[in-house]
N, C-alpha and C. Protein backbone atom coordinates (compact mmCIF):
# COMPACT_ATOMS: atom_id res chain seq x y z
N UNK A 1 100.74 76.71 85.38
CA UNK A 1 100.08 75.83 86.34
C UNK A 1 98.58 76.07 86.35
N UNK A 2 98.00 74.86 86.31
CA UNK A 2 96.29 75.09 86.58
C UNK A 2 95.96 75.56 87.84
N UNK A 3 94.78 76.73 87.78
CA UNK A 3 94.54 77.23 88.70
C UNK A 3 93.27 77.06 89.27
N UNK A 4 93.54 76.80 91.12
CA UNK A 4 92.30 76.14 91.51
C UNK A 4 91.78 76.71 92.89
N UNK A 5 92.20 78.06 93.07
CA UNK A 5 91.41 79.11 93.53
C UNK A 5 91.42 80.24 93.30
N UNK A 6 90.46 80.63 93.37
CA UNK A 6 90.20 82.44 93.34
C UNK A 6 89.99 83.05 94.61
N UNK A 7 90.95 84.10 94.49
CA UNK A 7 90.63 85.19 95.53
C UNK A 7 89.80 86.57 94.82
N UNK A 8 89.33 86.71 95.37
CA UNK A 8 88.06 88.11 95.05
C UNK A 8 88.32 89.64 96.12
N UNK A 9 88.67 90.26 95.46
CA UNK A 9 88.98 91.46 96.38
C UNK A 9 87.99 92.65 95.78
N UNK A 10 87.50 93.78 96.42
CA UNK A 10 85.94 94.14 95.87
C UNK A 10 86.63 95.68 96.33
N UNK A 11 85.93 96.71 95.89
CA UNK A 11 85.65 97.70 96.08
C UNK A 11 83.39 97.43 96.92
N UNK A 12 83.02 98.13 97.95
CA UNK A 12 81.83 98.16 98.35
C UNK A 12 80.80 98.46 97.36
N UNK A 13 79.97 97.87 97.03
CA UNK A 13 78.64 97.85 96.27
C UNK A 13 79.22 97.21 94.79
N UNK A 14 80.75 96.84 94.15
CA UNK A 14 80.92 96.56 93.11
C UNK A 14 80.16 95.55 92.79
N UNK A 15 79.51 94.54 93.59
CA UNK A 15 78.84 93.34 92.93
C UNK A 15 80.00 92.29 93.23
N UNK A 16 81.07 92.04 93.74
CA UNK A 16 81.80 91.32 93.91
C UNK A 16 81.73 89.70 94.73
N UNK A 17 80.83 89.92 95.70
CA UNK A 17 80.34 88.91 96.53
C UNK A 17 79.62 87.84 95.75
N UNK A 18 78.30 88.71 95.10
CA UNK A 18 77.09 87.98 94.24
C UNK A 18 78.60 87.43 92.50
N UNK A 19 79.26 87.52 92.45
CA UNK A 19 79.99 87.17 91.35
C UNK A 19 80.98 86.54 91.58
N UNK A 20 81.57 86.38 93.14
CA UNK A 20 82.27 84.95 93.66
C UNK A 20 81.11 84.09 93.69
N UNK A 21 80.21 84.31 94.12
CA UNK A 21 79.22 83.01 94.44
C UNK A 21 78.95 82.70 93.18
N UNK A 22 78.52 82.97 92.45
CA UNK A 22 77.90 83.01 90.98
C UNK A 22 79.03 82.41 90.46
N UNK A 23 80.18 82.18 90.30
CA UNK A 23 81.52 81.81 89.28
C UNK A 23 82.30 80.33 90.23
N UNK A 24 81.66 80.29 91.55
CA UNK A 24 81.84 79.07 92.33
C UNK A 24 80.87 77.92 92.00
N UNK A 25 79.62 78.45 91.80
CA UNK A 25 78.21 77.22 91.32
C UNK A 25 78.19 77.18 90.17
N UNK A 26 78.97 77.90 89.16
CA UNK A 26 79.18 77.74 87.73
C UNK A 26 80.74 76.68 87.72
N UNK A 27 81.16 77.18 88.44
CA UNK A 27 82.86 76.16 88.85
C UNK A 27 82.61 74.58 89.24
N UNK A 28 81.72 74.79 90.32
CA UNK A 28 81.20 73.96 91.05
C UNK A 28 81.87 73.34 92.05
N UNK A 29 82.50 74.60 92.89
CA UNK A 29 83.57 74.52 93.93
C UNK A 29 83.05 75.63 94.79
N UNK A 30 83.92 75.37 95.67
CA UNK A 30 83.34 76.41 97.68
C UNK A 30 83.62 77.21 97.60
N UNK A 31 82.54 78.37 97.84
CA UNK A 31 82.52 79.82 98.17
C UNK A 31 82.98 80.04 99.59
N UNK A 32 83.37 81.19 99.75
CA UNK A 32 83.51 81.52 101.23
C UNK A 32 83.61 83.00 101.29
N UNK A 33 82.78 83.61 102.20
CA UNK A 33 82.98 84.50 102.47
C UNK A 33 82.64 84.98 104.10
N UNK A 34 81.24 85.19 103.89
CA UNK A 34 80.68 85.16 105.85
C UNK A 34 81.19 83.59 106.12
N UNK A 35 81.22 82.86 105.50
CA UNK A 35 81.61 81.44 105.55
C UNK A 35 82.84 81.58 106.46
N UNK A 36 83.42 82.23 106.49
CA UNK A 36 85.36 82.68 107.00
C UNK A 36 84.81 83.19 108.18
N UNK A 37 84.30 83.81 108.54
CA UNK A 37 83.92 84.21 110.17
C UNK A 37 83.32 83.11 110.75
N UNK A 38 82.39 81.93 110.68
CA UNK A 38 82.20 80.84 111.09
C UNK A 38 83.55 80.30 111.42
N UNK A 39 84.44 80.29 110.64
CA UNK A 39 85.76 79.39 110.88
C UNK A 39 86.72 80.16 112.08
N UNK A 40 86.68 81.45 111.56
CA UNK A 40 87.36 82.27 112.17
C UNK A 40 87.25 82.23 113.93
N UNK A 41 86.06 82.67 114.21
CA UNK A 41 84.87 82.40 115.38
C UNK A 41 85.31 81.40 116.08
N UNK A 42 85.27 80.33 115.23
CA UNK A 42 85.72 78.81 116.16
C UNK A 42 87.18 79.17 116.00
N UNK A 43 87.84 79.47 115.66
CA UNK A 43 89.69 79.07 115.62
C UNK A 43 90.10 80.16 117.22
N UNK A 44 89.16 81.59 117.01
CA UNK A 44 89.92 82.21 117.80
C UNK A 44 88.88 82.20 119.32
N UNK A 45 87.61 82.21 119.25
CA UNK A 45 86.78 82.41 120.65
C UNK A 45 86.32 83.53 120.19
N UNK A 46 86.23 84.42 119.37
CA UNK A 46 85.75 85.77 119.60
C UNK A 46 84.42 85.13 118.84
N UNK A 47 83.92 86.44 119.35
CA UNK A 47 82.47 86.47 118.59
C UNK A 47 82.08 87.06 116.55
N UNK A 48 81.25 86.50 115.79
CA UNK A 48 81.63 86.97 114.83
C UNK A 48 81.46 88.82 114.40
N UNK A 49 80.36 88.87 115.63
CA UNK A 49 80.12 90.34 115.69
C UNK A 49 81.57 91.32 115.80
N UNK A 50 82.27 90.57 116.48
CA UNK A 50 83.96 91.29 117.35
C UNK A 50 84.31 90.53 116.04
N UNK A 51 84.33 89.87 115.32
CA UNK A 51 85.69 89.99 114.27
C UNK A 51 85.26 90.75 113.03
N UNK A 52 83.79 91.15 112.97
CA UNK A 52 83.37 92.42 111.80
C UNK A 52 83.89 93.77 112.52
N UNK A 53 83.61 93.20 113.27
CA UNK A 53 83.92 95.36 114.55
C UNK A 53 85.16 95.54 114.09
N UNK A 54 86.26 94.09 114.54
CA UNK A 54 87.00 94.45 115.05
C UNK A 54 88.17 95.24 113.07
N UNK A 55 87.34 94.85 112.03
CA UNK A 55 87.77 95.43 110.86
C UNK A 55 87.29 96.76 110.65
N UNK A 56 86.00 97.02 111.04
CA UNK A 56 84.78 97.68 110.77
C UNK A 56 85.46 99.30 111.62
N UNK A 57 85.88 98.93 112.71
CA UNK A 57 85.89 100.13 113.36
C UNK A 57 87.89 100.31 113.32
N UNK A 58 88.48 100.05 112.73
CA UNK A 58 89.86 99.71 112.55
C UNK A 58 90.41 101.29 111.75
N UNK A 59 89.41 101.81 111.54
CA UNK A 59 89.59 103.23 110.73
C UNK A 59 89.48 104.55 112.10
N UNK A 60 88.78 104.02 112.90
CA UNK A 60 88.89 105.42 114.22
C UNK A 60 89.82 105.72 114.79
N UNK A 61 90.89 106.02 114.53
CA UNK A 61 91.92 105.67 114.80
C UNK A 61 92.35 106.44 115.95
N UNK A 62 91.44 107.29 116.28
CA UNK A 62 91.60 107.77 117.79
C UNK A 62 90.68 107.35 119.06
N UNK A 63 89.76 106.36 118.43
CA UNK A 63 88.80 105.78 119.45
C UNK A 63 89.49 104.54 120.29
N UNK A 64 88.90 104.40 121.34
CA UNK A 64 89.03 103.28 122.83
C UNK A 64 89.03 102.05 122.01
N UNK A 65 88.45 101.87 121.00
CA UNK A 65 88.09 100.74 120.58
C UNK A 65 89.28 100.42 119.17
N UNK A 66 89.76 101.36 118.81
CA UNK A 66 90.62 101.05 118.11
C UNK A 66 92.09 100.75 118.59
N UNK A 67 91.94 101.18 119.79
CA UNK A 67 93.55 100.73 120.38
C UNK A 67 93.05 99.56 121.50
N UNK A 68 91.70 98.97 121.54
CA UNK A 68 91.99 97.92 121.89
C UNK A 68 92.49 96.62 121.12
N UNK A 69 91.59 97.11 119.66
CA UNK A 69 91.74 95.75 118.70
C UNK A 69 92.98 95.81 118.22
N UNK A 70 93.29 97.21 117.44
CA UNK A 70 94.74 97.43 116.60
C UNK A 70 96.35 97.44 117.68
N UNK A 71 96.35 98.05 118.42
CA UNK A 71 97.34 98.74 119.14
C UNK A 71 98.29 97.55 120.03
N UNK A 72 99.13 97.26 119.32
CA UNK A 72 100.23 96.05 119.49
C UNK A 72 100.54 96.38 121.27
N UNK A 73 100.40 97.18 121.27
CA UNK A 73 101.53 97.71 122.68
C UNK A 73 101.22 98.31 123.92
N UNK A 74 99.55 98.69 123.74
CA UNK A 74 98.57 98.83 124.71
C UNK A 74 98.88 98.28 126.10
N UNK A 75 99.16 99.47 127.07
CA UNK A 75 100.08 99.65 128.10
C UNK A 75 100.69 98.46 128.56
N UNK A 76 101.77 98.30 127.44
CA UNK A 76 103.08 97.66 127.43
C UNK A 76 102.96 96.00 127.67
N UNK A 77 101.69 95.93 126.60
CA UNK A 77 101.68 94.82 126.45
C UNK A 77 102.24 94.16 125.18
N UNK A 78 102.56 92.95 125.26
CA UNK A 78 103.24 92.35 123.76
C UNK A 78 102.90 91.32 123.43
N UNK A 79 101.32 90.59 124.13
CA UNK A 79 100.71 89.56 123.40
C UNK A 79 100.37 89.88 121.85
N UNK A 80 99.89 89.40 121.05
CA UNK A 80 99.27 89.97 120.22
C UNK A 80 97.74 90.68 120.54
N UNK A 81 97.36 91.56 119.84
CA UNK A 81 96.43 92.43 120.11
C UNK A 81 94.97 91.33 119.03
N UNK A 82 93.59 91.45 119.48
CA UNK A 82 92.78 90.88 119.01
C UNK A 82 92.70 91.23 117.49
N UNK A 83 93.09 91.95 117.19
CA UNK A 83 92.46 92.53 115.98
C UNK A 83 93.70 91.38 115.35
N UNK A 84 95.14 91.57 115.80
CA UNK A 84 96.15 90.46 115.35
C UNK A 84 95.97 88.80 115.27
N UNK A 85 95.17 88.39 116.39
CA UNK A 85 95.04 87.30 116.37
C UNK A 85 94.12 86.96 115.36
N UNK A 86 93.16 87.96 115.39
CA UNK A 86 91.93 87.26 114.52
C UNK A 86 92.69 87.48 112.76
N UNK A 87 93.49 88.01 112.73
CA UNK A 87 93.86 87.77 111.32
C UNK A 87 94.89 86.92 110.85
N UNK A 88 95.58 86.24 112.00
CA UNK A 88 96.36 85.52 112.46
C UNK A 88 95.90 84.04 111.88
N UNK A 89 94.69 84.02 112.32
CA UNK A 89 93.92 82.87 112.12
C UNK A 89 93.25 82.71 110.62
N UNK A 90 92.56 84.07 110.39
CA UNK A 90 91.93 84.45 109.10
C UNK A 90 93.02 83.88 107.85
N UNK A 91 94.10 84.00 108.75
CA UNK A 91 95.51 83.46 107.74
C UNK A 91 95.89 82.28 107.31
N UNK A 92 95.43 81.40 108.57
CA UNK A 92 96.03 80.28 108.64
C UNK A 92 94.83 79.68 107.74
N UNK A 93 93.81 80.00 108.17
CA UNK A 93 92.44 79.34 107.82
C UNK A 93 92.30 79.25 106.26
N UNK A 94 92.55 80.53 105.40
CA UNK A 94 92.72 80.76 104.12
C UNK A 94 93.80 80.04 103.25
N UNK A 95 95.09 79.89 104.22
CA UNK A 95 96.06 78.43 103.63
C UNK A 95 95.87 77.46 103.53
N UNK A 96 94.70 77.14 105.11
CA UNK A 96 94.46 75.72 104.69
C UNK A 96 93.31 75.32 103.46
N UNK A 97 92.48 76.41 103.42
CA UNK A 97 92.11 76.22 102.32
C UNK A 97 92.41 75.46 100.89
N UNK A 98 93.22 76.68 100.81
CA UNK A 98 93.53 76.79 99.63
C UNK A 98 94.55 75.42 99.64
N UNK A 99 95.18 74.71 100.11
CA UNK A 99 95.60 73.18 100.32
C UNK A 99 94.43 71.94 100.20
N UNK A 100 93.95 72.60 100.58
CA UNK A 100 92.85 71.37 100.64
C UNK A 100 91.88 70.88 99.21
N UNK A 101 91.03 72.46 98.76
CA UNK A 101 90.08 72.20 98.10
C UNK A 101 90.41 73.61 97.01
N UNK A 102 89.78 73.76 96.11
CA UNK A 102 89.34 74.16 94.90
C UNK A 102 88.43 74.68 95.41
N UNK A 103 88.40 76.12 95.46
CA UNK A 103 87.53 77.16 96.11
C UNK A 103 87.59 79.16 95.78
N UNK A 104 86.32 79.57 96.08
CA UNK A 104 86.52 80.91 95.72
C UNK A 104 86.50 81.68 97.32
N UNK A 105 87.02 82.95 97.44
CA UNK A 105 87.59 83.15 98.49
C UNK A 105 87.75 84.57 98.24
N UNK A 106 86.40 85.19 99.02
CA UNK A 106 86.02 86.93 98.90
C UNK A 106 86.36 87.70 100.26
N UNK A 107 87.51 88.42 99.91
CA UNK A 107 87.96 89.56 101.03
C UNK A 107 88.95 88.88 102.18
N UNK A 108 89.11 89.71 103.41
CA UNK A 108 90.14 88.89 103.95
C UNK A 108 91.67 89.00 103.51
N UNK A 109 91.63 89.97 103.05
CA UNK A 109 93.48 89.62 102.75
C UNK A 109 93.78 88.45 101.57
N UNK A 110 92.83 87.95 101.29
CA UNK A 110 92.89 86.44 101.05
C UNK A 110 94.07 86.55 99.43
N UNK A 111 94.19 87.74 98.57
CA UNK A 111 94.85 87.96 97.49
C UNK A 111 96.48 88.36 98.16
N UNK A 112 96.47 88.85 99.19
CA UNK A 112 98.06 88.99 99.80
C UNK A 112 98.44 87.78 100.55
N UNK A 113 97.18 86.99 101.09
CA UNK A 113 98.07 85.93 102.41
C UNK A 113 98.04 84.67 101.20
N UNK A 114 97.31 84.58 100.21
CA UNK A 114 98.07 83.49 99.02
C UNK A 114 98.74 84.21 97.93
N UNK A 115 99.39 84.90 98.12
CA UNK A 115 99.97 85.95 97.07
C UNK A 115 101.83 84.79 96.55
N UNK A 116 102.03 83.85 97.18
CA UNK A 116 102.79 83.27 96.58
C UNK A 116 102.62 82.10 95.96
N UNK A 117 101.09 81.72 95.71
CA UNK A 117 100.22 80.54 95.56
C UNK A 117 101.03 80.59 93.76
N UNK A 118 101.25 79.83 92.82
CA UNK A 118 100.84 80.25 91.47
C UNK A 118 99.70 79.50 91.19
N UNK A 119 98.97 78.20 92.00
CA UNK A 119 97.62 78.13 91.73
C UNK A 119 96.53 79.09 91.96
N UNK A 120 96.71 79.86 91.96
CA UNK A 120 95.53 81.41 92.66
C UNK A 120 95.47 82.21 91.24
N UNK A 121 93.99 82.78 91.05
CA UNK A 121 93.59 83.86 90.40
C UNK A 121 93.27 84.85 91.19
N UNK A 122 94.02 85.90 91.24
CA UNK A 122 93.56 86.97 92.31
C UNK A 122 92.92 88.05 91.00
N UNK A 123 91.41 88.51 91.72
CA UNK A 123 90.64 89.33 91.09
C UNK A 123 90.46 90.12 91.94
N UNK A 124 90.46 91.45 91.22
CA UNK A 124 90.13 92.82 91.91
C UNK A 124 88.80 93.56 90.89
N UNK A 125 87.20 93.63 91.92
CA UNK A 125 86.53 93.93 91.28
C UNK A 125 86.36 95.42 91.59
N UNK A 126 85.68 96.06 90.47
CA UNK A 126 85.79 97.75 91.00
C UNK A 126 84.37 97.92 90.07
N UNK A 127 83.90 99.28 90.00
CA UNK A 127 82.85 100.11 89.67
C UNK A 127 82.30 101.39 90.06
N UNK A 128 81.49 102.13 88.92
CA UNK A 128 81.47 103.94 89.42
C UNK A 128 81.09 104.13 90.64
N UNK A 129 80.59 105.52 91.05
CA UNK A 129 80.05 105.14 92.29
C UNK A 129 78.70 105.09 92.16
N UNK A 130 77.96 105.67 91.02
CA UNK A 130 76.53 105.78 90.81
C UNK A 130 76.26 104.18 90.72
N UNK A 131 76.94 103.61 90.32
CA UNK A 131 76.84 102.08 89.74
C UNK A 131 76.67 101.44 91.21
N UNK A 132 77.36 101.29 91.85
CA UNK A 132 77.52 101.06 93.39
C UNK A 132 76.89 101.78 94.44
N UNK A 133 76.36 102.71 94.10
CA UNK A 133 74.99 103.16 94.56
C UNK A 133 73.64 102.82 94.46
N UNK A 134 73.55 102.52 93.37
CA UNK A 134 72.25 101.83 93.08
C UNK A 134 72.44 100.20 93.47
N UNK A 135 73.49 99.32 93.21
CA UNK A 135 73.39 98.61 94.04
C UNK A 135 73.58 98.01 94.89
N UNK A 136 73.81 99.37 96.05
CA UNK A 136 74.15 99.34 97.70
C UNK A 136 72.51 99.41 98.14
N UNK A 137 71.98 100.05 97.48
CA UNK A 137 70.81 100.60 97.98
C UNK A 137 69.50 99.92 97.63
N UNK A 138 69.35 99.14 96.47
CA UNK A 138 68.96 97.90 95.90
C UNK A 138 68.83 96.93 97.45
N UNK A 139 70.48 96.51 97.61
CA UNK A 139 70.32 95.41 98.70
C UNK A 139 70.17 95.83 100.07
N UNK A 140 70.83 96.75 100.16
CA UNK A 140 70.70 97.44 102.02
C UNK A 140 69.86 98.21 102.37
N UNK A 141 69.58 98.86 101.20
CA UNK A 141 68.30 100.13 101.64
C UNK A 141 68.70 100.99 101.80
N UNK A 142 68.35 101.93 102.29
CA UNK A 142 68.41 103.40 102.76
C UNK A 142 68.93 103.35 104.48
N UNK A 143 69.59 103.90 104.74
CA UNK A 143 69.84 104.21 106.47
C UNK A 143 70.51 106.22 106.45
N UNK A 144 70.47 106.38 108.03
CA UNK A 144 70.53 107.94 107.75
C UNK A 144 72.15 108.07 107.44
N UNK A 145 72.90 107.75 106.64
CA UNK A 145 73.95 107.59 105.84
C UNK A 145 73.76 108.16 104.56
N UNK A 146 74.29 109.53 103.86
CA UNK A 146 74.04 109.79 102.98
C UNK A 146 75.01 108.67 101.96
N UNK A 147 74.53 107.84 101.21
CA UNK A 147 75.03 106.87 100.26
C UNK A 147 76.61 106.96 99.56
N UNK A 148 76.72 108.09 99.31
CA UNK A 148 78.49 108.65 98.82
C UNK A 148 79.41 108.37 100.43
N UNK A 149 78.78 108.91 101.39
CA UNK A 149 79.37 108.99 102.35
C UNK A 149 79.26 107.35 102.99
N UNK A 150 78.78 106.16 102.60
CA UNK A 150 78.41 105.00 103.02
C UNK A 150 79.87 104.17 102.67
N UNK A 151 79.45 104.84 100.87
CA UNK A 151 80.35 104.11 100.05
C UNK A 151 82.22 104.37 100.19
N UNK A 152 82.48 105.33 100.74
CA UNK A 152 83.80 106.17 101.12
C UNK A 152 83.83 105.74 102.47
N UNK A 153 83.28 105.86 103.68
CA UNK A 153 83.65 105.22 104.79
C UNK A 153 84.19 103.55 104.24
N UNK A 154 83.33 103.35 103.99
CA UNK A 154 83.33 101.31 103.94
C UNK A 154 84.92 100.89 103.07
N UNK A 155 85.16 101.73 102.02
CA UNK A 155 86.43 101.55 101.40
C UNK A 155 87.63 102.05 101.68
N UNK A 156 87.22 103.27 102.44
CA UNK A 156 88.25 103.67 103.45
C UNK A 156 88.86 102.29 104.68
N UNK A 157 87.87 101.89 105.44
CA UNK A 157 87.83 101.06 106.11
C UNK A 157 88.54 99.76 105.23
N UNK A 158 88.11 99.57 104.53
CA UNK A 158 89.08 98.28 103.95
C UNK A 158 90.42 98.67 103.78
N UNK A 159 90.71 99.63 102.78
CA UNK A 159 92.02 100.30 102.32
C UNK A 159 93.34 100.22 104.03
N UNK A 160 92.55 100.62 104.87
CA UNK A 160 93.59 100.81 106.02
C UNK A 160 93.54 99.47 107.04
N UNK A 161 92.36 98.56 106.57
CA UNK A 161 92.82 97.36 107.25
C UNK A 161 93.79 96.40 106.45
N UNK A 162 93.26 96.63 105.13
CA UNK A 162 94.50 95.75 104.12
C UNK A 162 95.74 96.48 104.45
N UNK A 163 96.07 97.59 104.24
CA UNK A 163 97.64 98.36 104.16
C UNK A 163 98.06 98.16 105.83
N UNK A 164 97.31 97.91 106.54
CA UNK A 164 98.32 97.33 108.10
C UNK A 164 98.43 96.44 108.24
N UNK A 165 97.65 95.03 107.41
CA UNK A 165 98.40 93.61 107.76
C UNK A 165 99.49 93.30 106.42
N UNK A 166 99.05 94.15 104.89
CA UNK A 166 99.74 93.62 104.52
C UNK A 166 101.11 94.33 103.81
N UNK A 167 100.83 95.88 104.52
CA UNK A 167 102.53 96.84 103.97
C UNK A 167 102.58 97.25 102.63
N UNK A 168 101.34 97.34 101.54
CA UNK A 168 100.70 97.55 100.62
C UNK A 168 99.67 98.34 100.05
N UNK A 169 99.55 98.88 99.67
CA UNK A 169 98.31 99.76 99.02
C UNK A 169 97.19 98.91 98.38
N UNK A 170 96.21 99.02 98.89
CA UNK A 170 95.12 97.72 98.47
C UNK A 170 94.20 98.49 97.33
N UNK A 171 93.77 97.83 96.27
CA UNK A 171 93.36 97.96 94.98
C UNK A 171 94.10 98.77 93.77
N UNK A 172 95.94 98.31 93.88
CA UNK A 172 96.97 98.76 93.22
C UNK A 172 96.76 97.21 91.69
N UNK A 173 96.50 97.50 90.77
CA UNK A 173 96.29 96.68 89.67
C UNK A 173 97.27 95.67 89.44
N UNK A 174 98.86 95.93 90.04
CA UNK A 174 99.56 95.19 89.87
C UNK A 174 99.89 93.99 90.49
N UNK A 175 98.94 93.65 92.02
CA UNK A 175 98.77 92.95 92.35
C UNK A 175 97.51 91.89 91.76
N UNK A 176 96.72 91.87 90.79
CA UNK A 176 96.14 91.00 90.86
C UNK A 176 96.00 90.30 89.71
N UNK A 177 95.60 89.74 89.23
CA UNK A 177 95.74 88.73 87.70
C UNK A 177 94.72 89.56 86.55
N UNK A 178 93.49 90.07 87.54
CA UNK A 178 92.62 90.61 86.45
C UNK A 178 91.39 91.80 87.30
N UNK A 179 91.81 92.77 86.47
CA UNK A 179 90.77 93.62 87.08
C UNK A 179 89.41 94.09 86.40
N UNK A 180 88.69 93.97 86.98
CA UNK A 180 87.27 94.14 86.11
C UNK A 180 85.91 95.59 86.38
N UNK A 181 85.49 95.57 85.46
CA UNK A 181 84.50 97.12 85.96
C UNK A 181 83.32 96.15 85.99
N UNK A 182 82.94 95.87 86.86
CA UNK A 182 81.87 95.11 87.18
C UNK A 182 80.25 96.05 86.66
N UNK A 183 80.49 97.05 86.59
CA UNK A 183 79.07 98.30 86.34
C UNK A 183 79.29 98.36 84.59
N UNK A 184 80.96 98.31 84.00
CA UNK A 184 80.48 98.30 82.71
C UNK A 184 80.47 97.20 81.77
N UNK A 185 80.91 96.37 82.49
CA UNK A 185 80.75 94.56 81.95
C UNK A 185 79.36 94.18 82.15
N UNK A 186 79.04 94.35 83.39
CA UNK A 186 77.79 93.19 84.04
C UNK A 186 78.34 92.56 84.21
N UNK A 187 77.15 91.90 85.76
CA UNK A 187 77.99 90.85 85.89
C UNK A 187 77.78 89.42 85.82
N UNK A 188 76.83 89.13 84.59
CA UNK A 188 77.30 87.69 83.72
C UNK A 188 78.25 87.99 83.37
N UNK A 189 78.85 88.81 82.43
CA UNK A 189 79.99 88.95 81.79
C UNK A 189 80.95 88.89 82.81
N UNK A 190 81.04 89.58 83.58
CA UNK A 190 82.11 89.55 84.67
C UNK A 190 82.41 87.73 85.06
N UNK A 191 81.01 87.30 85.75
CA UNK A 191 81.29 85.76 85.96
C UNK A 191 81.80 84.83 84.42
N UNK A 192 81.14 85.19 83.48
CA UNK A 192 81.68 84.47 82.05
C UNK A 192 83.53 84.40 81.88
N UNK A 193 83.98 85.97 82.41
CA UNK A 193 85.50 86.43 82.07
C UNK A 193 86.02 85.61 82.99
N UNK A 194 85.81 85.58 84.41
CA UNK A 194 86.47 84.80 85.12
C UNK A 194 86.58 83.71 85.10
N UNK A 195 85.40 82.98 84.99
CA UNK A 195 85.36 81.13 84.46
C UNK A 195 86.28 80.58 83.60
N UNK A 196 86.44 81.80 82.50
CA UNK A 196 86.84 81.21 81.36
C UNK A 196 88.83 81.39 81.35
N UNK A 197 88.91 82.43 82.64
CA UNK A 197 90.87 82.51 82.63
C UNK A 197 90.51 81.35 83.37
N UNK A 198 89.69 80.87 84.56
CA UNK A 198 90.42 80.35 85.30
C UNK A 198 89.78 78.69 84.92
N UNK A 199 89.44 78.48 84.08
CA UNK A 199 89.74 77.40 83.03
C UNK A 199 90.84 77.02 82.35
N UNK A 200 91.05 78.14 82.09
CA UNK A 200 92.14 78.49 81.13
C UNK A 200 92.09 77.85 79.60
């Protein structure tokens, strides 16, 4: 079957973002990424600041703030918890997508919640850490974060928000169509490889 979206799943500083966008204006189809918190924002009422937190801080797992967003059951409650809703939506939002239009589609679950699509290319981008150091620090700069320790929080943080919505180990190779070293390709090459499977 021809395939007419990509999902992009990244390791932090791999270059993954700048190479969905880059392989969407070469496609000449919709990127999304902060794009998904605009949608998100409007579907649920939260703010987009509270739906980065509410991923961002999803790793403290002994803080006030993590058993407000994560914690299903928070004194014996059984609505869904915010951190649920907003992915709830993040869910729905990413199906309808992917129904609608021919589009690329970075982070978010977005390779597990279309994981029964067979129109989907799910890509998993990765790279060293020196590689992803230089360009974390390139785009963000310097903060009092020693850079190893930037790069290990931030993927930590993904790793345990993917493995609680989706019961999975996130950046396992066997989930995705194609995995790439974005630091020893480059990433023209990286955008060239992808264009050209998902041409086919």
């Amino acid at each position: 079957m021809k395939k007419r979206v990509i999902t992009i799943s990244r390791e932090f500083g791999s270059g993954g973002h700048s190479i969905g966008k880059a392989v969407a204006e070469r496609l000449g189809i919709s990127f999304y990424d902060q794009e998904l918190l605009d949608k998100i924002a409007a579907e649920t009422g939260f703010s987009k600041e509270f739906i980065e937190e509410a991923a961002e801080y999803s790793t403290a797992k002994n803080s006030l703030l993590f058993n407000l967003v994560m914690n299903r059951s928070l004194h014996g409650r059984t609505e869904p918890s915010p951190a649920d809703t907003i992915y709830f939506a993040q869910a729905k939002i990413i199906k309808n997508l992917s129904e609608r239009e021919s589009c690329v589609i970075v982070g978010r679950c977005g390779d597990y919640i279309l994981r029964d699509n067979n129109d989907c290319l799910h890509i998993f981008i990765y790279s060293d850490t020196d590689d992803r150091a230089k360009r974390i620090l390139e785009r963000y700069g310097e903060n009092e974060k020693p850079i190893q320790k930037r790069i290990a929080d931030k993927d930590t943080r993904r790793k345990i928000y993917y493995s609680h919505y989706t019961d999975r180990p996130w950046g396992i190779p066997q989930y995705y169509d194609l995995c790439l070293n974005s630091g020893a390709l480059g990433e023209e090459v990286s955008v060239n490889i992808i264009t050209n499977v998902f041409k086919g």
